[in-house]
Protein backbone atom coordinates (compact mmCIF):
# COMPACT_ATOMS: atom_id res chain seq x y z
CA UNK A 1 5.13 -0.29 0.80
CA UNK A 2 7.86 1.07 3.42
CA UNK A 3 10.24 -1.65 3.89
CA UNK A 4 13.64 -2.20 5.84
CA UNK A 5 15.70 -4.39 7.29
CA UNK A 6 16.91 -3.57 10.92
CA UNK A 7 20.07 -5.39 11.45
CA UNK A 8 22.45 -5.64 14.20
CA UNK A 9 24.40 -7.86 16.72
CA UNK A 10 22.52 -10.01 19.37
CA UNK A 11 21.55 -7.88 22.25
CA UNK A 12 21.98 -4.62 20.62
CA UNK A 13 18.63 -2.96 20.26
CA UNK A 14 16.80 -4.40 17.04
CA UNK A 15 13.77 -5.55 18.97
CA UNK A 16 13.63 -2.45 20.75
CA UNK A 17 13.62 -0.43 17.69
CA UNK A 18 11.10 -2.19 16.15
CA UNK A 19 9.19 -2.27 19.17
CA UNK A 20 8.95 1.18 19.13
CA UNK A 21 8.28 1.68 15.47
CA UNK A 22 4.99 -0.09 15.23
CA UNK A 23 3.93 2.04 18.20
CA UNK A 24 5.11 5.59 15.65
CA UNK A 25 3.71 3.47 12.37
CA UNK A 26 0.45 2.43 13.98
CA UNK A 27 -0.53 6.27 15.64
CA UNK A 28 -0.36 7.03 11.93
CA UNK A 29 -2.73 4.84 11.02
CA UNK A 30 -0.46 2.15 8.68
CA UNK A 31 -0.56 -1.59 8.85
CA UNK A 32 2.48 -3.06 10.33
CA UNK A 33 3.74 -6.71 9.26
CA UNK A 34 7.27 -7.79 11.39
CA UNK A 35 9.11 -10.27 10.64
CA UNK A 36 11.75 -11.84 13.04
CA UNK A 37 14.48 -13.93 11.28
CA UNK A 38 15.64 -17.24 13.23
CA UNK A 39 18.62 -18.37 10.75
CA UNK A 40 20.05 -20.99 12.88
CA UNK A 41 17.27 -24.06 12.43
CA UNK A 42 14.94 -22.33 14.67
CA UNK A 43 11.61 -25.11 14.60
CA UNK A 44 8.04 -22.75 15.06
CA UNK A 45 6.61 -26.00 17.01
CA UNK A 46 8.17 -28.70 18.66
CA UNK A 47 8.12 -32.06 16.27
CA UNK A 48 5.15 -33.95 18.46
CA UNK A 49 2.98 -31.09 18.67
CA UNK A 50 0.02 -30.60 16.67
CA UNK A 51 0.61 -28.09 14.27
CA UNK A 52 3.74 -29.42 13.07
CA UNK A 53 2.40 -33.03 12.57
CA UNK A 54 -0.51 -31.42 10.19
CA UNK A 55 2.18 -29.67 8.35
CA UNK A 56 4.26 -32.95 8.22
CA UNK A 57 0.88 -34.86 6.70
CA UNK A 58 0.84 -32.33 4.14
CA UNK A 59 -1.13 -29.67 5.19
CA UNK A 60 -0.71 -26.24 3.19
CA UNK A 61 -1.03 -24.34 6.16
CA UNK A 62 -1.58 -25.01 9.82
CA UNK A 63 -2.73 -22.21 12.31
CA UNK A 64 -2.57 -22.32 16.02
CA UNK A 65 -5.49 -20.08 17.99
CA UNK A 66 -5.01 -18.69 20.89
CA UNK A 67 -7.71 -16.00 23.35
CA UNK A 68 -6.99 -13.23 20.73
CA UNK A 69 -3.73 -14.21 18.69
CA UNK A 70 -3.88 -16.62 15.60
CA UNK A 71 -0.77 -17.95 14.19
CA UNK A 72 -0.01 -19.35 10.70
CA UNK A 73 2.44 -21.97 9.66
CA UNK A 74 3.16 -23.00 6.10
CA UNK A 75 5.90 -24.92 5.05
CA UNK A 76 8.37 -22.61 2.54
CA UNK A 77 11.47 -23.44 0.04
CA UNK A 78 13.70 -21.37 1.80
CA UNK A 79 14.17 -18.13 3.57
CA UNK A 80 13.80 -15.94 0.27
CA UNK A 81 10.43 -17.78 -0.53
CA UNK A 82 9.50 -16.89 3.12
CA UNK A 83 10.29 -13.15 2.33
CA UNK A 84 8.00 -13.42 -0.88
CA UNK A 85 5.46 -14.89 0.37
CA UNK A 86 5.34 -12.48 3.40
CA UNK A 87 6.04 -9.47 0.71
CA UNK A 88 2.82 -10.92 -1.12
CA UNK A 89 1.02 -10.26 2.29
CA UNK A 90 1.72 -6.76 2.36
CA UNK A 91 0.23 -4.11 0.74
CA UNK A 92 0.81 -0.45 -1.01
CA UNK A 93 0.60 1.68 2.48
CA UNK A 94 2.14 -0.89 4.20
CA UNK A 95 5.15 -0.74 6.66
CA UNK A 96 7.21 -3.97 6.43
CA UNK A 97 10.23 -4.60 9.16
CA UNK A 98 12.38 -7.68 8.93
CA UNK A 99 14.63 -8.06 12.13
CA UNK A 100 17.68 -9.81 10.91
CA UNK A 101 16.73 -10.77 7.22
CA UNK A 102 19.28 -8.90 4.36
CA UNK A 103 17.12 -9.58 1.23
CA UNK A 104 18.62 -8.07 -1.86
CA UNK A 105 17.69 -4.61 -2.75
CA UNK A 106 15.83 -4.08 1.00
CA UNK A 107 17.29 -1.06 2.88
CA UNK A 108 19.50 -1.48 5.64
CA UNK A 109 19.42 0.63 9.80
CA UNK A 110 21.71 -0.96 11.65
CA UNK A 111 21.57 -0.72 15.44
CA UNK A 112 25.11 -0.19 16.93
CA UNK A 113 26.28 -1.88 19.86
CA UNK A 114 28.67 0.01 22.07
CA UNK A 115 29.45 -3.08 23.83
CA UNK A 116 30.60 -4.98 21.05
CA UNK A 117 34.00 -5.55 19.99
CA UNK A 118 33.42 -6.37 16.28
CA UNK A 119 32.11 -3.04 15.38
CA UNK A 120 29.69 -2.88 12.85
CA UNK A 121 27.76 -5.97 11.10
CA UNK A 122 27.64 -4.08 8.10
CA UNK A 123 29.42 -2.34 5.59
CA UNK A 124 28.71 1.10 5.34
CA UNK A 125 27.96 0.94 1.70
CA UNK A 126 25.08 -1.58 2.57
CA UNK A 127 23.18 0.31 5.00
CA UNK A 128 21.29 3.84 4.95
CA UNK A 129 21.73 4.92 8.21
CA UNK A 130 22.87 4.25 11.72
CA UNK A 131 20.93 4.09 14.93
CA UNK A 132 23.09 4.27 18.51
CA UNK A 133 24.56 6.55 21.27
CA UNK A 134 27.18 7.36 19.11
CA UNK A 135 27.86 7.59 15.17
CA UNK A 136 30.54 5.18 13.51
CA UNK A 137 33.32 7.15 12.85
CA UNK A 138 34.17 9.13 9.47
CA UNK A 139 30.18 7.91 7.91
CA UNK A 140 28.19 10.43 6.41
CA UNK A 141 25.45 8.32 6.48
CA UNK A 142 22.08 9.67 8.54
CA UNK A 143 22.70 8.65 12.18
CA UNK A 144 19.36 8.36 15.00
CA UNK A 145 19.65 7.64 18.70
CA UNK A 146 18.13 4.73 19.86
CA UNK A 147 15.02 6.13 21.54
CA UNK A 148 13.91 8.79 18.57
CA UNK A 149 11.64 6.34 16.97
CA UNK A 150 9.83 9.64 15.57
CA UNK A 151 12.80 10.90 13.29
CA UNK A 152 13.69 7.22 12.10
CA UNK A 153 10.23 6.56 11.09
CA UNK A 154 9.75 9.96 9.07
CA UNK A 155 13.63 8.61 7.50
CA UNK A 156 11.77 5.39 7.01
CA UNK A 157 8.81 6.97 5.26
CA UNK A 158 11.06 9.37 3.07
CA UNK A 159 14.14 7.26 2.21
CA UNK A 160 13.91 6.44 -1.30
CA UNK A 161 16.94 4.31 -2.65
């Protein structure tokens, strides 16, 4: 399985990225799984609704079907029981991104922000490369622009930690 974690500040390219890397992933014929991370109490379905009251009466999963998009719901632990039970879903040829989710031992591409102030989210030591206009200074880490989903996903393919 190719997995990494594409991390970032808010508004600086991570869903753009990924975006554009399950377009490169998918021409090659591999199964994509994404997963976004809301950290900050983020509900999947408003408290009245449906779904969530069949979770709430103990349901192990509840699924919500749309014209031609099904969505599961299942209660989990915490966020790293989330990640293993979505790791658990994947398979060997698999290509799993997590937008926003640092789980232990994952590699990290963080998307720079010229814009802002704080610089980097990460330390260099805990990412493998860099994706933005321009490189953060003094890293000898492998560096991508923004739009060259091509080269990162060849990285992505050929990075082994």
């Amino acid at each position: 399985m190719t997995i990494f974690s594409i991390i970032g500040w808010s508004g600086s390219g991570k869903s753009a990225l990924i975006t554009g890397l399950i377009s490169v992933f998918k021409a090659r014929g591999r199964r994509v799984l994404a997963l976004k991370h809301a950290p900050h109490g983020h509900t999947l379905q408003p408290e009245a609704k449906d779904t969530a009251r069949f979770l709430e009466a103990g349901a192990d999963a509840a699924f919500l079907l749309g014209t031609n998009e099904l969505l599961r719901m299942e209660r989990v632990a915490d966020g790293a029981a989330g990640f293993a039970r979505l790791c658990g879903q994947a398979g060997p040829g698999d290509v799993l991104l997590l937008e926003g989710l640092r789980p232990a031992g994952v590699p990290v591409i963080e998307v720079l922000s010229p814009s802002q102030p704080n610089g980097c989210k990460a330390e260099p030591s805990d990412r493998v490369a860099t994706v933005g206009q321009v490189p953060p200074p003094g890293e000898g880490r492998p560096h991508f622009r923004p739009d060259d989903f091509e080269a990162i996903a060849r990285f992505m393919e050929t990075h082994h930690e």
